[in-house]
PDB file of N, CA and C in Angstrom:
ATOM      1  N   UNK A   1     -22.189  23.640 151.373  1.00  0.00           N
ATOM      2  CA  UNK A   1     -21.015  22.947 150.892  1.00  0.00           C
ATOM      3  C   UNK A   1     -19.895  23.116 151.909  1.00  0.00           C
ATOM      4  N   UNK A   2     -19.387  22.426 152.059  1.00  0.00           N
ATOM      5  CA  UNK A   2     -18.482  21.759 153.256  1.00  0.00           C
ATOM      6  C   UNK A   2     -16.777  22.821 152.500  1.00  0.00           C
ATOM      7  N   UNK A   3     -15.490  23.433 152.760  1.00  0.00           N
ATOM      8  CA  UNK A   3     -14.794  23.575 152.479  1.00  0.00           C
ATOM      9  C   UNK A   3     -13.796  22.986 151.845  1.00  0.00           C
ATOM     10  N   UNK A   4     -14.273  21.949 152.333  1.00  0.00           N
ATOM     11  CA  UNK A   4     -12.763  20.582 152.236  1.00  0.00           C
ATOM     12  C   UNK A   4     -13.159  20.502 151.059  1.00  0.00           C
ATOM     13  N   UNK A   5     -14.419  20.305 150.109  1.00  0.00           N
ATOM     14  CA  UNK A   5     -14.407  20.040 148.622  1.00  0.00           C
ATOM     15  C   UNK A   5     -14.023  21.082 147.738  1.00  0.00           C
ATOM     16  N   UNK A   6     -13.875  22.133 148.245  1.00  0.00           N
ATOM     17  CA  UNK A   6     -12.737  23.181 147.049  1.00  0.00           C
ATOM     18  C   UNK A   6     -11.794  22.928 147.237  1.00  0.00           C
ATOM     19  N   UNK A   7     -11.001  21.167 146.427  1.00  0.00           N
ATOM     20  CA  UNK A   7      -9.789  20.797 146.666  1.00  0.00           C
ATOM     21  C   UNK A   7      -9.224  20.516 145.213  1.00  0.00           C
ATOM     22  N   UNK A   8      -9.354  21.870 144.177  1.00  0.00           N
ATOM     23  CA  UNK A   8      -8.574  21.865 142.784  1.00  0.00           C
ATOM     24  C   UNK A   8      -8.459  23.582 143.018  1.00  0.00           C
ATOM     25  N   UNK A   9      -6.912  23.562 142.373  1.00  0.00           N
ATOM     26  CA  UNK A   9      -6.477  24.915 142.536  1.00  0.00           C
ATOM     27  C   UNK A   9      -6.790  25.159 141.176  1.00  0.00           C
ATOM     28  N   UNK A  10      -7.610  26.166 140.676  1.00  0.00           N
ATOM     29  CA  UNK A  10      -7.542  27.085 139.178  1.00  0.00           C
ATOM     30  C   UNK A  10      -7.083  27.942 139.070  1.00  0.00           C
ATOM     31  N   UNK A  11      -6.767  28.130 137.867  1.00  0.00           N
ATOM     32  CA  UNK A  11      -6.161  29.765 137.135  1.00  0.00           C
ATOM     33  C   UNK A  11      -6.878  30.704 136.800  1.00  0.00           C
ATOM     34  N   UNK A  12      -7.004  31.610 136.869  1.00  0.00           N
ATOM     35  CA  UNK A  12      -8.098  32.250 135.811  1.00  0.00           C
ATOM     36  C   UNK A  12      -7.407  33.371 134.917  1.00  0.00           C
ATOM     37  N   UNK A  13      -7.075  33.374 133.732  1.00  0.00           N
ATOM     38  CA  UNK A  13      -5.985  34.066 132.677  1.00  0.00           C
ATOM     39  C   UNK A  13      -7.264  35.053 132.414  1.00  0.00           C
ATOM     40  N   UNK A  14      -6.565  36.466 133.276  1.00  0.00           N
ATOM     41  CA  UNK A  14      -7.499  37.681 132.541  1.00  0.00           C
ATOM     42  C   UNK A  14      -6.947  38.102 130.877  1.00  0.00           C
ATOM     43  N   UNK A  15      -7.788  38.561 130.268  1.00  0.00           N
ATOM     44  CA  UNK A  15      -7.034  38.987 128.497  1.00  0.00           C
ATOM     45  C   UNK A  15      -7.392  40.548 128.059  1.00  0.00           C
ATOM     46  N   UNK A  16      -6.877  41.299 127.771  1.00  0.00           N
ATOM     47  CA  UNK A  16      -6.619  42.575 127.779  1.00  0.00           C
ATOM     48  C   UNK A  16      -6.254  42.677 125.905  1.00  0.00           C
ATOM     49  N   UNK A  17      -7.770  43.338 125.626  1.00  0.00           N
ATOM     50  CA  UNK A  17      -7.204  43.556 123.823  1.00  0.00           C
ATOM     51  C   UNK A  17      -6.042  44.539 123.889  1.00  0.00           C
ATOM     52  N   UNK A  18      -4.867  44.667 122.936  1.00  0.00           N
ATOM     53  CA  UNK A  18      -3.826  45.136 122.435  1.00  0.00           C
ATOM     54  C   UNK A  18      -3.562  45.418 120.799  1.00  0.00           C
ATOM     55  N   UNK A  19      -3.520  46.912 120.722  1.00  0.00           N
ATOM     56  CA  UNK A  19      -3.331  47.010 119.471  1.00  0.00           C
ATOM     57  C   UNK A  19      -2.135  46.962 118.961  1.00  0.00           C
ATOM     58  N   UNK A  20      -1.764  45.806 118.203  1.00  0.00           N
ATOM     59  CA  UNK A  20      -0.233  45.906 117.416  1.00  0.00           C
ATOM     60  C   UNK A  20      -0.016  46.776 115.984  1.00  0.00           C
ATOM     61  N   UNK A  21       1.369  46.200 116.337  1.00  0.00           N
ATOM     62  CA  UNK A  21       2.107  47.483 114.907  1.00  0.00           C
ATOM     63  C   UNK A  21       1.387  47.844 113.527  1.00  0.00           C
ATOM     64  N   UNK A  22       0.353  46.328 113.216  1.00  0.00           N
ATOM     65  CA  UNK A  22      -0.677  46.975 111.667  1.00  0.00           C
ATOM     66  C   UNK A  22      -1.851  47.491 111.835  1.00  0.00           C
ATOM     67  N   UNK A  23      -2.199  48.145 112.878  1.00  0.00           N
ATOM     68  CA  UNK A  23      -3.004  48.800 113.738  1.00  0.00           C
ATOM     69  C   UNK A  23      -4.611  47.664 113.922  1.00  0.00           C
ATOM     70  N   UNK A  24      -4.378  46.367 113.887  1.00  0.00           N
ATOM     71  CA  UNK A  24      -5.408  45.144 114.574  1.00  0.00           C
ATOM     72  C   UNK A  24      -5.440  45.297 115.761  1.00  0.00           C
ATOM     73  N   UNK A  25      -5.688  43.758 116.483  1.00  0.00           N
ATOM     74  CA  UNK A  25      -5.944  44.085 117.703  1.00  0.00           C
ATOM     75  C   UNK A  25      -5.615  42.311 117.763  1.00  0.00           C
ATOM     76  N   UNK A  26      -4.983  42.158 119.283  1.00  0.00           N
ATOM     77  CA  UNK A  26      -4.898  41.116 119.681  1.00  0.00           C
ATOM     78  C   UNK A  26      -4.888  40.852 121.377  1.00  0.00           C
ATOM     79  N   UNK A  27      -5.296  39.790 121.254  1.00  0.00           N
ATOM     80  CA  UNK A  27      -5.216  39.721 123.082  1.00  0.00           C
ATOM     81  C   UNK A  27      -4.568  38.981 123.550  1.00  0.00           C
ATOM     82  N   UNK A  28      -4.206  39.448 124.468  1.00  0.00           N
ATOM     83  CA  UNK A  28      -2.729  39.145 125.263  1.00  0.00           C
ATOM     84  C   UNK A  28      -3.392  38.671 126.924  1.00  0.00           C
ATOM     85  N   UNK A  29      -2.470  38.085 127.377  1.00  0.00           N
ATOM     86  CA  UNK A  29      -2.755  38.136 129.078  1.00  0.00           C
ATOM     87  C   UNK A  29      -2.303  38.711 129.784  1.00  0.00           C
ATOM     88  N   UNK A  30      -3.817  39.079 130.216  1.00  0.00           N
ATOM     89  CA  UNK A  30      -2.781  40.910 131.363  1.00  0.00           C
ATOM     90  C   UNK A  30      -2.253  40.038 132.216  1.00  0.00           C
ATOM     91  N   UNK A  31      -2.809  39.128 133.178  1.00  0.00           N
ATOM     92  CA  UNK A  31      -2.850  38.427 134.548  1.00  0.00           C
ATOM     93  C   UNK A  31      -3.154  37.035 134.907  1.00  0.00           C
ATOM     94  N   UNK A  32      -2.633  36.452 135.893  1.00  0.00           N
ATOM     95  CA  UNK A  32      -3.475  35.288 136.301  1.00  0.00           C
ATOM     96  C   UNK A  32      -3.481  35.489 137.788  1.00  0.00           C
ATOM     97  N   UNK A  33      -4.834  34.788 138.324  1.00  0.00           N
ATOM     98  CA  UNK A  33      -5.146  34.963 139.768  1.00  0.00           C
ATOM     99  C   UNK A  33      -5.570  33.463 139.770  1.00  0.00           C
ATOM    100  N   UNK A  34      -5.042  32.650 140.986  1.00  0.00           N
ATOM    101  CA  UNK A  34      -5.615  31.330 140.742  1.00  0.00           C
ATOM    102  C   UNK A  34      -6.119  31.037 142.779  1.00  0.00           C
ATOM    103  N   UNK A  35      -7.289  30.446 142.599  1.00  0.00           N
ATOM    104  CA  UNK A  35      -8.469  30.210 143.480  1.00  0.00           C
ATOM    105  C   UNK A  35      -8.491  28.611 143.977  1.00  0.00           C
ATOM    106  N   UNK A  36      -9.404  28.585 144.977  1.00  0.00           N
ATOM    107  CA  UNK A  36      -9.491  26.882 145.316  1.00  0.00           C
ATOM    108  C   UNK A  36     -11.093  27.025 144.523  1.00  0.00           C
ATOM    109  N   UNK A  37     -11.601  25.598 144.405  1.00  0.00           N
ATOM    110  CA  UNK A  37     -12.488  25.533 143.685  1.00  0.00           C
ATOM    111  C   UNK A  37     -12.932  23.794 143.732  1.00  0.00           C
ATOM    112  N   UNK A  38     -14.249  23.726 143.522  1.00  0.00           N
ATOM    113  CA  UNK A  38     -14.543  22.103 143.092  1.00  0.00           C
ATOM    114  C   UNK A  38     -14.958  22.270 141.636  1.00  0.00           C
ATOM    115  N   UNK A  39     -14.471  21.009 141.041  1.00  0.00           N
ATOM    116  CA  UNK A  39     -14.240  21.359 139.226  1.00  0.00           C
ATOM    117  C   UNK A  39     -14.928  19.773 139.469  1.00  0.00           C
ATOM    118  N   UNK A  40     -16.270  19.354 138.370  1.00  0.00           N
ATOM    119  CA  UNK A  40     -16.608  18.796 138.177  1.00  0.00           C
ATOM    120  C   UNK A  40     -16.989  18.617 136.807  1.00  0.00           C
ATOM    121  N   UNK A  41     -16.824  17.170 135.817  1.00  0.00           N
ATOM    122  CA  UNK A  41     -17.279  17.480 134.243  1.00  0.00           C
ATOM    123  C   UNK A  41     -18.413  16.981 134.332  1.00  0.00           C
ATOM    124  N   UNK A  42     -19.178  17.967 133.608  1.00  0.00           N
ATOM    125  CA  UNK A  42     -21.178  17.780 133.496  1.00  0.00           C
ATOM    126  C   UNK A  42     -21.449  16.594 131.904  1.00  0.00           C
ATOM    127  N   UNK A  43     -20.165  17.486 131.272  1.00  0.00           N
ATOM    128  CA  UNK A  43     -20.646  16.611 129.613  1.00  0.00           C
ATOM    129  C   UNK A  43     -19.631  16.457 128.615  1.00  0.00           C
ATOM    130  N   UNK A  44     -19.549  15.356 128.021  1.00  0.00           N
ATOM    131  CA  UNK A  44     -18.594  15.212 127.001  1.00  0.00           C
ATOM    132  C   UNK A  44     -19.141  14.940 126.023  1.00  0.00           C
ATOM    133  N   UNK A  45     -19.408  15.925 124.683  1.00  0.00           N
ATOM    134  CA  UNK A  45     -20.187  15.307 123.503  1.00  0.00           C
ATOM    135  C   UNK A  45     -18.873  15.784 122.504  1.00  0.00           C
ATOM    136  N   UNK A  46     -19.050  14.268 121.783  1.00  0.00           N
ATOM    137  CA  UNK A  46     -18.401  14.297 120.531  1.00  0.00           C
ATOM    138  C   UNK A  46     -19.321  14.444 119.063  1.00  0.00           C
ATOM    139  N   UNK A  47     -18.830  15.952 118.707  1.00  0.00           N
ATOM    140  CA  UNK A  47     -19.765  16.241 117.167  1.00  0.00           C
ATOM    141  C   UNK A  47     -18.986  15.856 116.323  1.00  0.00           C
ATOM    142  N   UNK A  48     -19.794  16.288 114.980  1.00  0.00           N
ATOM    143  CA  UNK A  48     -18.604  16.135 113.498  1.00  0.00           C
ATOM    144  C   UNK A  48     -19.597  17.032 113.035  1.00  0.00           C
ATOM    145  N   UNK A  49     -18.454  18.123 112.438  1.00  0.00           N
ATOM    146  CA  UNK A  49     -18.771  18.881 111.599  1.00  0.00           C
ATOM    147  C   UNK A  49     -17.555  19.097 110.286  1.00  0.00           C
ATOM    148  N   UNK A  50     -18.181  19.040 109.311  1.00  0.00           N
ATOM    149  CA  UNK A  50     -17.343  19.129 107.929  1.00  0.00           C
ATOM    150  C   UNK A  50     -16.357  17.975 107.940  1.00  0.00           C
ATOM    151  N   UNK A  51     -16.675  16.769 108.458  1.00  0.00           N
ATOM    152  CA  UNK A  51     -15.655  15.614 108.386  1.00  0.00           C
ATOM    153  C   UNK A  51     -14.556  15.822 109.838  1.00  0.00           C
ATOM    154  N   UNK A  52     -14.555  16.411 110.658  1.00  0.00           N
ATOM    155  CA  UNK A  52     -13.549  16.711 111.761  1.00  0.00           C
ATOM    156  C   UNK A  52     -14.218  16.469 113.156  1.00  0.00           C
ATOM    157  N   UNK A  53     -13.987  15.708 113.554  1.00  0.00           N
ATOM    158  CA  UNK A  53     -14.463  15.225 115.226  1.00  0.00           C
ATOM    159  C   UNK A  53     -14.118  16.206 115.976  1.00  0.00           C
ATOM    160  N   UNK A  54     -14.968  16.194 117.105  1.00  0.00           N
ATOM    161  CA  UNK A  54     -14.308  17.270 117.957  1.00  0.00           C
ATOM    162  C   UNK A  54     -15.032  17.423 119.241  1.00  0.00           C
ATOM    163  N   UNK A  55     -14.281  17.305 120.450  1.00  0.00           N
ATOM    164  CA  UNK A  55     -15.124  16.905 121.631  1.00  0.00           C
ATOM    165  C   UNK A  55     -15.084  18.175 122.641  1.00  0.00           C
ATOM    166  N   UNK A  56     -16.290  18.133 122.636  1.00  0.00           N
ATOM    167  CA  UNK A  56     -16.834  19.442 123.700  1.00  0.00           C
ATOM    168  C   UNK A  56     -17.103  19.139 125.284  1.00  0.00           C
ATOM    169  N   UNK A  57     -15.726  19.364 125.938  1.00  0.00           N
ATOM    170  CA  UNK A  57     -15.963  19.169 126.963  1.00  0.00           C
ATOM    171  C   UNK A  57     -16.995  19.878 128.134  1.00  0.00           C
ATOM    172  N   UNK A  58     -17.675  19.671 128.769  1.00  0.00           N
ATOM    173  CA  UNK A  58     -18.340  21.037 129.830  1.00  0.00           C
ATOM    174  C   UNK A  58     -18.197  20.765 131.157  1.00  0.00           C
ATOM    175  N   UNK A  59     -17.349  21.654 131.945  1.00  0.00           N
ATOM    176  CA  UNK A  59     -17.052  21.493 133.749  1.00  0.00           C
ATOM    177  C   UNK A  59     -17.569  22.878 134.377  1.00  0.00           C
ATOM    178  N   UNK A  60     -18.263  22.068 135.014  1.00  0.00           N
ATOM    179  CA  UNK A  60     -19.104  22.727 136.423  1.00  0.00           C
ATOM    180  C   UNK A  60     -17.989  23.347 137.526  1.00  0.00           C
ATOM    181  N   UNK A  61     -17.585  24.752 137.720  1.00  0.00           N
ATOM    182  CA  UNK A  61     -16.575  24.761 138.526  1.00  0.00           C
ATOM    183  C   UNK A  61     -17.659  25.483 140.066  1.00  0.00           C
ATOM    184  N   UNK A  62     -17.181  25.011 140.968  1.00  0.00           N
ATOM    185  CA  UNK A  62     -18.261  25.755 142.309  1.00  0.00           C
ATOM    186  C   UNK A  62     -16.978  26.426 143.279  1.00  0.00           C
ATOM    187  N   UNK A  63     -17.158  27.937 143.576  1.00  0.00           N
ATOM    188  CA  UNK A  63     -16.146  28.488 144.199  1.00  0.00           C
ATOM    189  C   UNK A  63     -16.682  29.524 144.943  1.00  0.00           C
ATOM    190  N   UNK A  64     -16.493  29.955 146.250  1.00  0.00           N
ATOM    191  CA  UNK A  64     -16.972  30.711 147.032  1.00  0.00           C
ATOM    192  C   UNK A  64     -17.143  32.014 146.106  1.00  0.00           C
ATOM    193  N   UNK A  65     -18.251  32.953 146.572  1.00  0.00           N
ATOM    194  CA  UNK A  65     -18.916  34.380 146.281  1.00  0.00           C
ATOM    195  C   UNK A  65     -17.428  35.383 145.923  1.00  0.00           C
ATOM    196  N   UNK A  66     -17.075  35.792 147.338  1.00  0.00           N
ATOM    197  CA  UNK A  66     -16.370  36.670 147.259  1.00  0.00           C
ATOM    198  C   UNK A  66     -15.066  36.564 146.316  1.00  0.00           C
ATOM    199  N   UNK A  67     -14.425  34.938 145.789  1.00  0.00           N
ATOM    200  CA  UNK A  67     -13.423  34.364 145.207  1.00  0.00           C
ATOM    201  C   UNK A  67     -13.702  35.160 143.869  1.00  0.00           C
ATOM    202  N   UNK A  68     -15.298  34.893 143.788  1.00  0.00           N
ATOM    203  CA  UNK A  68     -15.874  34.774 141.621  1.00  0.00           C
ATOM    204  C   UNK A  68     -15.942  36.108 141.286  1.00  0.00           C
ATOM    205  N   UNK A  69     -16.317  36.784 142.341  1.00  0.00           N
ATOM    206  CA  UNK A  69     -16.584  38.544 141.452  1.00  0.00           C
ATOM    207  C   UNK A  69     -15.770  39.345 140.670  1.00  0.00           C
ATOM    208  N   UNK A  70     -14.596  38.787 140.860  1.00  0.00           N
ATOM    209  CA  UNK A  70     -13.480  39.306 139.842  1.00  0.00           C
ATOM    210  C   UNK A  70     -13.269  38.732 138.024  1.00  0.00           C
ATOM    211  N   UNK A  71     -14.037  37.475 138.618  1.00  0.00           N
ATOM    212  CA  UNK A  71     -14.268  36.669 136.921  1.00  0.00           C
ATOM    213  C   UNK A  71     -15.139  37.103 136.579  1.00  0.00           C
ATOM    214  N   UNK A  72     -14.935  36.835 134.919  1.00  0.00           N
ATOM    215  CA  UNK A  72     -16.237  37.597 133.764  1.00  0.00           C
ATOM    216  C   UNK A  72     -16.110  36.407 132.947  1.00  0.00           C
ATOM    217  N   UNK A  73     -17.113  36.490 132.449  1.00  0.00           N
ATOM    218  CA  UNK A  73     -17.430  35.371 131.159  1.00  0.00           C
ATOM    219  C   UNK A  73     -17.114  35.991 129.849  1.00  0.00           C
ATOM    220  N   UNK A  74     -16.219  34.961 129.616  1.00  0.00           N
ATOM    221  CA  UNK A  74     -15.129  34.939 128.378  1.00  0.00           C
ATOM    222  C   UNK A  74     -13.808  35.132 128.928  1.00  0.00           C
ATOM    223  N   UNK A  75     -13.482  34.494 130.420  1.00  0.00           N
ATOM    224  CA  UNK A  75     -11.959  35.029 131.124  1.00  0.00           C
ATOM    225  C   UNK A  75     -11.696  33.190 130.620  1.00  0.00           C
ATOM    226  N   UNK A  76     -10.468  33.114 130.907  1.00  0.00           N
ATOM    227  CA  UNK A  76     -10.362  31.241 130.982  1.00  0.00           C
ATOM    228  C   UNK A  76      -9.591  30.913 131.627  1.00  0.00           C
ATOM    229  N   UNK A  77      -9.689  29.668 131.575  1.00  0.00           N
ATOM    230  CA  UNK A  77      -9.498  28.963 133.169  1.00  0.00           C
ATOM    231  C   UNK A  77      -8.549  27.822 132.960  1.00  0.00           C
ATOM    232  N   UNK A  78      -7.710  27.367 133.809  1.00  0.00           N
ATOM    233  CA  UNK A  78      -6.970  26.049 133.716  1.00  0.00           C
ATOM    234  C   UNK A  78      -6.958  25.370 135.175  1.00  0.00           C
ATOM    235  N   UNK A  79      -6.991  24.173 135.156  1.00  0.00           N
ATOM    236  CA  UNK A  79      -7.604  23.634 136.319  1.00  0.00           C
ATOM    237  C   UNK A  79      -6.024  22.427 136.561  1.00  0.00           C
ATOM    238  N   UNK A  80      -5.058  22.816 138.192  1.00  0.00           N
ATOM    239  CA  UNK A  80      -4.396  22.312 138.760  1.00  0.00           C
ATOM    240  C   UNK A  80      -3.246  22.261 137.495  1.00  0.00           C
ATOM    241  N   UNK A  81      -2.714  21.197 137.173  1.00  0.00           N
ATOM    242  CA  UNK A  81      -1.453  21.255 136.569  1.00  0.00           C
ATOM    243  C   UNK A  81      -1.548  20.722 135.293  1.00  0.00           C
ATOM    244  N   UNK A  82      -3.068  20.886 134.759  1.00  0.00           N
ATOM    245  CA  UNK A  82      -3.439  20.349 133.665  1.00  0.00           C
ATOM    246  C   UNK A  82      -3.388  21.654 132.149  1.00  0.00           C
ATOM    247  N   UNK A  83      -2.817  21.108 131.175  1.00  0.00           N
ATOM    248  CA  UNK A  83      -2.683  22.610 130.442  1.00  0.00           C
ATOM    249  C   UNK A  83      -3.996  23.225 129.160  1.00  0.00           C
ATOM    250  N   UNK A  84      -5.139  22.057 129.632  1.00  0.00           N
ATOM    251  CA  UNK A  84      -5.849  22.280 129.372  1.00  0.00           C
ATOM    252  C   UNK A  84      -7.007  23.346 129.751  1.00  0.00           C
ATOM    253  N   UNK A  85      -7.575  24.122 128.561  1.00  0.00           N
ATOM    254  CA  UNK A  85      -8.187  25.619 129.251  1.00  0.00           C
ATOM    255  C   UNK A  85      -9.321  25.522 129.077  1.00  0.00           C
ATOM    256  N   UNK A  86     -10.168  26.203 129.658  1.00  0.00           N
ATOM    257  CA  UNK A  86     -11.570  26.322 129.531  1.00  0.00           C
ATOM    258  C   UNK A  86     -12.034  27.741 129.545  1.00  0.00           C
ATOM    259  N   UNK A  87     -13.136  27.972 128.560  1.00  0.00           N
ATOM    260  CA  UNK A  87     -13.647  29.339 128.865  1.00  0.00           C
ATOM    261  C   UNK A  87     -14.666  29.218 129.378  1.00  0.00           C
ATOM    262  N   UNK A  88     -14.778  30.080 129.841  1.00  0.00           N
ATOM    263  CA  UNK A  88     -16.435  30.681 131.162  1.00  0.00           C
ATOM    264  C   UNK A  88     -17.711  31.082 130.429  1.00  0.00           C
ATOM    265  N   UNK A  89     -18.678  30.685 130.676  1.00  0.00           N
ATOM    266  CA  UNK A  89     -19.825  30.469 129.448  1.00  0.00           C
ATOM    267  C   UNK A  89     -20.676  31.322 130.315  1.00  0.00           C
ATOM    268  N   UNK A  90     -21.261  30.929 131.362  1.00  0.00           N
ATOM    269  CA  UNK A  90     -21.855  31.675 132.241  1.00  0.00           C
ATOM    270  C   UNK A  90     -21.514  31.282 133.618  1.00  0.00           C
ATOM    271  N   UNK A  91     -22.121  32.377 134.758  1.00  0.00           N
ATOM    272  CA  UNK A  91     -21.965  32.565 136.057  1.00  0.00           C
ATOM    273  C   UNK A  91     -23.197  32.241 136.959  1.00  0.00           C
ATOM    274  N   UNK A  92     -23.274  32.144 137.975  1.00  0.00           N
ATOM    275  CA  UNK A  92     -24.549  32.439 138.942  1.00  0.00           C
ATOM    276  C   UNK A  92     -23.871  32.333 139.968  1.00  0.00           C
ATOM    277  N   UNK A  93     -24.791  33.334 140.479  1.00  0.00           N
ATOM    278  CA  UNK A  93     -24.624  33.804 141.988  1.00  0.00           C
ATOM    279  C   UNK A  93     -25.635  33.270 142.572  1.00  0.00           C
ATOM    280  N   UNK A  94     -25.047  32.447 144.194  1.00  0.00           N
ATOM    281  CA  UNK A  94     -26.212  32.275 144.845  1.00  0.00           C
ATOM    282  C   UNK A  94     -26.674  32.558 145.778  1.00  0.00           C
ATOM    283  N   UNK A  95     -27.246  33.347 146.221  1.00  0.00           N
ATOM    284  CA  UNK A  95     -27.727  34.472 147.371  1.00  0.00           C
ATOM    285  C   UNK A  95     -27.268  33.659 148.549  1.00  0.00           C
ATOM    286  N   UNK A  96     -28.241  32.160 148.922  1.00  0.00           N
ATOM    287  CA  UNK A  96     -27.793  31.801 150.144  1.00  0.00           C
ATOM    288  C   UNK A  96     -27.101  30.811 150.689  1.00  0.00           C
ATOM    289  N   UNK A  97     -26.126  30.274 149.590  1.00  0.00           N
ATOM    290  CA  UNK A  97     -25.318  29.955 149.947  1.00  0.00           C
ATOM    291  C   UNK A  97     -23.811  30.179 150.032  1.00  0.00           C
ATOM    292  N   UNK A  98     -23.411  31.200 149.813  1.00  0.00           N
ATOM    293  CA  UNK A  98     -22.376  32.452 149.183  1.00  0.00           C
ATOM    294  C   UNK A  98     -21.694  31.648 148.240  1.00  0.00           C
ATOM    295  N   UNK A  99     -21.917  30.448 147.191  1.00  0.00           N
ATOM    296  CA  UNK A  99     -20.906  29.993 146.402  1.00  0.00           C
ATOM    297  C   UNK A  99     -21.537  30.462 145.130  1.00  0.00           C
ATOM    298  N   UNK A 100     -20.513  30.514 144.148  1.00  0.00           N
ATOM    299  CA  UNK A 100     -21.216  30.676 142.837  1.00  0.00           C
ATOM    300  C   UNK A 100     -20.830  29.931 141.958  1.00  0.00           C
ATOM    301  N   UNK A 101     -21.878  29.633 140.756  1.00  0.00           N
ATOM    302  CA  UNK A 101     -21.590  28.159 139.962  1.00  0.00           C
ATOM    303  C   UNK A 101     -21.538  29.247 138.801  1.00  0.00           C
ATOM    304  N   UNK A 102     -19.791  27.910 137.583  1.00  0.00           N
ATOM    305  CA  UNK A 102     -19.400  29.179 136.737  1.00  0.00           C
ATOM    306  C   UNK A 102     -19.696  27.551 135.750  1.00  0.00           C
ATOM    307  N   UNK A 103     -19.640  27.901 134.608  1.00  0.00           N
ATOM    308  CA  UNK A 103     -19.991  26.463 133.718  1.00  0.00           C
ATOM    309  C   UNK A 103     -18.842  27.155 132.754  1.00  0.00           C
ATOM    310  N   UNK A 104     -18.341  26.314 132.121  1.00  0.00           N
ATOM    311  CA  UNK A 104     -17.120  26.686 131.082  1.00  0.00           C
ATOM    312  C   UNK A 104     -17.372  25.296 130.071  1.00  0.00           C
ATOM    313  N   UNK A 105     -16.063  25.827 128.980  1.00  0.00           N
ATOM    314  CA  UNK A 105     -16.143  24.820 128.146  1.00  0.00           C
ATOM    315  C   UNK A 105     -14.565  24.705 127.498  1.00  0.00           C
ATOM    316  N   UNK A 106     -14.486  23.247 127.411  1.00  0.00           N
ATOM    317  CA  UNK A 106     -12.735  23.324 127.154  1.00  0.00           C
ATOM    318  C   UNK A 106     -12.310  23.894 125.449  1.00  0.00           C
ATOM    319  N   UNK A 107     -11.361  24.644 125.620  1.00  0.00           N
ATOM    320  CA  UNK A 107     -11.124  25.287 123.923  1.00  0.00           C
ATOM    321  C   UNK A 107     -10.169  24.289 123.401  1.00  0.00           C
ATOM    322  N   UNK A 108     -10.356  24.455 122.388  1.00  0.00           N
ATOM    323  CA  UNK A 108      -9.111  23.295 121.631  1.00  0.00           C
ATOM    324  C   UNK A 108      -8.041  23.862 120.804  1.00  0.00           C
TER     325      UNK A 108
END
């Protein structure tokens, strides 16, 4: 893969559980670190469940090795100036080509 196509800047919002004052737990955002990346959408299916539509987006994000090792699945993601988020479903690493493919899915 050529460089010039990691041409979308992402976010990646780390989340850090926090226990509040009724002794629960909630998560907060420790951080954001944002990366170059190629963001591509694989699938858009619209379900219905219990009478309520609801569309499941899925984007293919491809970003160099050394960029991804800091992401974990279940971190989420926002892609350029869009305020739409996605969480990280799974990862792969690919030995020889040092990029790694992360698949997410947009939350609503």
């Amino acid at each position: 893969m050529q460089a010039g196509k990691l041409n979308n800047r992402i976010t990646v919002k780390k989340t850090t559980r926090v226990q509040d004052q009724f002794g629960g737990w909630q998560n907060t955002a420790d951080y954001n670190v944002s990366y170059w990346a190629d963001v591509k959408q694989i699938s858009g299916d619209i379900t219905q469940e219990n009478g309520k539509r609801s569309l499941e987006l899925q984007v293919e994000i491809k970003m160099r090795k050394k960029s991804a090792d800091g992401i974990n699945i279940g971190d989420v993601i926002t892609v350029g100036g869009n305020p739409a988020e996605y969480r990280i479903n799974s990862k792969f690493d690919s030995v020889e080509s040092f990029y790694t493919d992360i698949m997410a899915t947009k939350i609503d």
